[in-house]
Protein backbone atom coordinates (compact mmCIF):
# COMPACT_ATOMS: atom_id res chain seq x y z
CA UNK A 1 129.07 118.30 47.27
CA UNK A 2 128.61 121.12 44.85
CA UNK A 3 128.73 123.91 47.61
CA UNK A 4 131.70 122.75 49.07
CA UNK A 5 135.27 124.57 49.94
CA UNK A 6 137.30 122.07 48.04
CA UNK A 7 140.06 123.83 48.91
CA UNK A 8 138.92 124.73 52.50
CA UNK A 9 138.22 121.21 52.96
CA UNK A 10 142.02 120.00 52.16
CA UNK A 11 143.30 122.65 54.36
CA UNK A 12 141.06 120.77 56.84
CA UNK A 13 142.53 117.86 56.41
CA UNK A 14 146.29 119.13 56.39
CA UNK A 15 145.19 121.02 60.33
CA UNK A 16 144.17 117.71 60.93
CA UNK A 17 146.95 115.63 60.20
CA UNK A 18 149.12 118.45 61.49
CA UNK A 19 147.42 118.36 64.92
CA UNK A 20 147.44 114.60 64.99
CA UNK A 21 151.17 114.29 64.79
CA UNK A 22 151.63 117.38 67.00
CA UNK A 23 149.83 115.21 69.82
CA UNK A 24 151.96 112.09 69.39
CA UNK A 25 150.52 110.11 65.71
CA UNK A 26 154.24 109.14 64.89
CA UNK A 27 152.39 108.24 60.93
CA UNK A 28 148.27 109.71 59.95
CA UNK A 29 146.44 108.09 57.25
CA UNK A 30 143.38 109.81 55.33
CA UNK A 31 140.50 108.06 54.15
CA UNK A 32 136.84 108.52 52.60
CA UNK A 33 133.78 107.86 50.74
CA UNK A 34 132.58 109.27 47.92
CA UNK A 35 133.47 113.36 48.29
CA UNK A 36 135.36 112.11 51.35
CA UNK A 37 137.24 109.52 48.88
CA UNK A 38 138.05 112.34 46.61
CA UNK A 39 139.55 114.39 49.35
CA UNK A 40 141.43 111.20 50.52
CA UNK A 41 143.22 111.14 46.98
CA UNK A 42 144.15 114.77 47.42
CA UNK A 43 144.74 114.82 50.42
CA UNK A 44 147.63 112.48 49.50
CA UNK A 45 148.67 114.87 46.58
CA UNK A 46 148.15 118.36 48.67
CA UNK A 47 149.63 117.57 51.97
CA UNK A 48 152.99 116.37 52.34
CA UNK A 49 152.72 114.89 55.75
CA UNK A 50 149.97 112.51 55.30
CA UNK A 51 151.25 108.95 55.25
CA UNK A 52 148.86 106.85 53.71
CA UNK A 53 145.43 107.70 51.76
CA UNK A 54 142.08 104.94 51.01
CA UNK A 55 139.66 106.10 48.63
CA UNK A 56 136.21 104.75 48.39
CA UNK A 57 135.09 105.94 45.31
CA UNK A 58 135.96 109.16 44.43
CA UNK A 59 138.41 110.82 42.40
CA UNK A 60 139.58 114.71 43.00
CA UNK A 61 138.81 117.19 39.83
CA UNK A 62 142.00 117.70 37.66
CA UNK A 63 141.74 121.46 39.25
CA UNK A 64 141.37 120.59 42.71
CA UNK A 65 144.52 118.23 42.70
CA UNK A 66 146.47 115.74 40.21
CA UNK A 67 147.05 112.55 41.51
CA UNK A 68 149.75 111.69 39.41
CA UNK A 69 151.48 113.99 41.99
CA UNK A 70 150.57 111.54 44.45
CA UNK A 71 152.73 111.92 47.95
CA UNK A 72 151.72 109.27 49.28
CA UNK A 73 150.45 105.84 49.22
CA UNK A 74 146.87 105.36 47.68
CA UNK A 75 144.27 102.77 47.67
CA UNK A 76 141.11 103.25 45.92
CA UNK A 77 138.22 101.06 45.80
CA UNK A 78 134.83 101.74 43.29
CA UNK A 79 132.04 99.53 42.26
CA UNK A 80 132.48 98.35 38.05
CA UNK A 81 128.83 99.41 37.61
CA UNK A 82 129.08 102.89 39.18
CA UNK A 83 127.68 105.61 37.37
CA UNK A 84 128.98 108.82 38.10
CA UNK A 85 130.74 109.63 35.47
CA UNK A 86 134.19 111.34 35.41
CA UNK A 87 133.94 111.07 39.24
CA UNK A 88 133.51 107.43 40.80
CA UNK A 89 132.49 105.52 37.46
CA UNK A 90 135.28 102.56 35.58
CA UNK A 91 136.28 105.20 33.28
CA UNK A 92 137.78 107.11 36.51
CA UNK A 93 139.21 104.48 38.60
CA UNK A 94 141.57 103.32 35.32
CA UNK A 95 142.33 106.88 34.58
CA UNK A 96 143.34 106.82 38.10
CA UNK A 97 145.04 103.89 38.22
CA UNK A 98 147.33 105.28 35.12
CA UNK A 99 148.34 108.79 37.10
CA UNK A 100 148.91 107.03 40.30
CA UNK A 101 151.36 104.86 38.05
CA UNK A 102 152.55 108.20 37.03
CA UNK A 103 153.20 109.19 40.62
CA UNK A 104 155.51 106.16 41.24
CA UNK A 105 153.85 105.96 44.96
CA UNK A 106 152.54 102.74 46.17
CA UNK A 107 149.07 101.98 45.24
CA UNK A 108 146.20 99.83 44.57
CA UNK A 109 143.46 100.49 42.73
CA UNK A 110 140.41 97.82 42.98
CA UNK A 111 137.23 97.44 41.20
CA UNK A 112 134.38 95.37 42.35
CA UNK A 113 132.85 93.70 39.82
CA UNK A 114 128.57 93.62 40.18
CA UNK A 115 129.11 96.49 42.47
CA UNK A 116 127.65 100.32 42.35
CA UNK A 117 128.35 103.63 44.06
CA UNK A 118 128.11 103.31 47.42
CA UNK A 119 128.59 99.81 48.39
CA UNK A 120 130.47 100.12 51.70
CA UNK A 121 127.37 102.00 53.12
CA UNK A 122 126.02 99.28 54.85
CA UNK A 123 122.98 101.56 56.90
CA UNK A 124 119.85 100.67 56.08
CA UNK A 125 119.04 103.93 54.55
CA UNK A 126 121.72 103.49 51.85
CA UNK A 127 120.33 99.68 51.57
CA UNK A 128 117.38 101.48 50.78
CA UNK A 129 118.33 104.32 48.53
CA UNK A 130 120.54 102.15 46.25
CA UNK A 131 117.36 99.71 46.15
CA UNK A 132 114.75 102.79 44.72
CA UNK A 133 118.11 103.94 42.11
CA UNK A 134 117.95 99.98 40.95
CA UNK A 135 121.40 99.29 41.74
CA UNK A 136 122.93 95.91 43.24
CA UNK A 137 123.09 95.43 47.23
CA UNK A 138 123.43 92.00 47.55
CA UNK A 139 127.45 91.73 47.85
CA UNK A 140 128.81 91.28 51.65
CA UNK A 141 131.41 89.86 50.72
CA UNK A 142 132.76 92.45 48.71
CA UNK A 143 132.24 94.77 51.58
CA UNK A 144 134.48 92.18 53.63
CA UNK A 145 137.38 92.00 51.19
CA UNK A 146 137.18 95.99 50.64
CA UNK A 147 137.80 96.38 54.33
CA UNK A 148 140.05 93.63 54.64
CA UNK A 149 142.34 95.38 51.93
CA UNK A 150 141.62 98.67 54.13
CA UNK A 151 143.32 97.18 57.31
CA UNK A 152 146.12 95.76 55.46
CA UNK A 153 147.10 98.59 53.70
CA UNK A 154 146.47 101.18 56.45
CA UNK A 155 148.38 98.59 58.95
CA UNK A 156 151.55 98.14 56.19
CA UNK A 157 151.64 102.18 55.85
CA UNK A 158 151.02 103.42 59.01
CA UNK A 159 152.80 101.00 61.68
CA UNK A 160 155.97 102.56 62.69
């Protein structure tokens, strides 16, 4: 995460979008997890014709892109007992919360309580990694009603 093109990477996302609606995507959401969450967020603050952003933990640096210039609509989902501060941890998802608000685009910031970094990964390697870091895995059913909340807001944003 620390040797990438921030900046590339958004430009990535913008061909992508752009190249998505050039082959007949009437509406193109972004989404991520943790860098990719990030890049979700500015995606929706950096390129004008993305329709919808989800954000799994991850929030972009104030230099890379300010969300209370959000375009479009963002969710965001993080676990309460994340640690990574300024980046994924409580402390970030309410700051984002308050500059979506700012933005005055749709959006939906939840935090799962008992929940780290990470809990969507459902492999058994991040089972695994989050075990050895000490850090809660037992929660399917947050998993469940983060994706649920995906598919509903993805479906309300990006059905023409």
């Amino acid at each position: 995460m620390d040797g990438l093109d921030w900046q590339a990477a958004v430009k990535d996302i913008a061909a992508s979008v752009n190249w998505l609606k050039a082959n007949g995507s009437k509406k193109v959401g972004v989404t991520g997890f943790c860098m990719g969450g990030a890049l979700s967020i500015a995606g929706s603050v950096l390129v004008s014709e993305v329709d919808a952003a989800v954000a799994f933990y991850g929030v972009p640096s104030s230099q890379l892109a300010d969300p209370a210039q959000a375009k479009a609509p963002v969710q965001a989902h993080f676990g309460e007992l994340d640690s990574f501060v300024g980046f994924s941890d409580i402390t970030a998802a309410k700051a984002l919360e308050e500059k979506l608000k700012a933005s005055g685009v749709p959006h939906e910031v939840h935090i799962y309580p008992g929940n780290a970094h990470a809990f969507m990964n459902r492999s058994s390697d991040g089972i695994q990694r989050r075990k050895r870091m000490g850090m809660p895995d037992e929660d399917e059913a947050a998993v469940q009603l983060a994706w649920s909340r995906f598919e509903t807001w993805m479906t309300r944003y990006l059905s023409s």
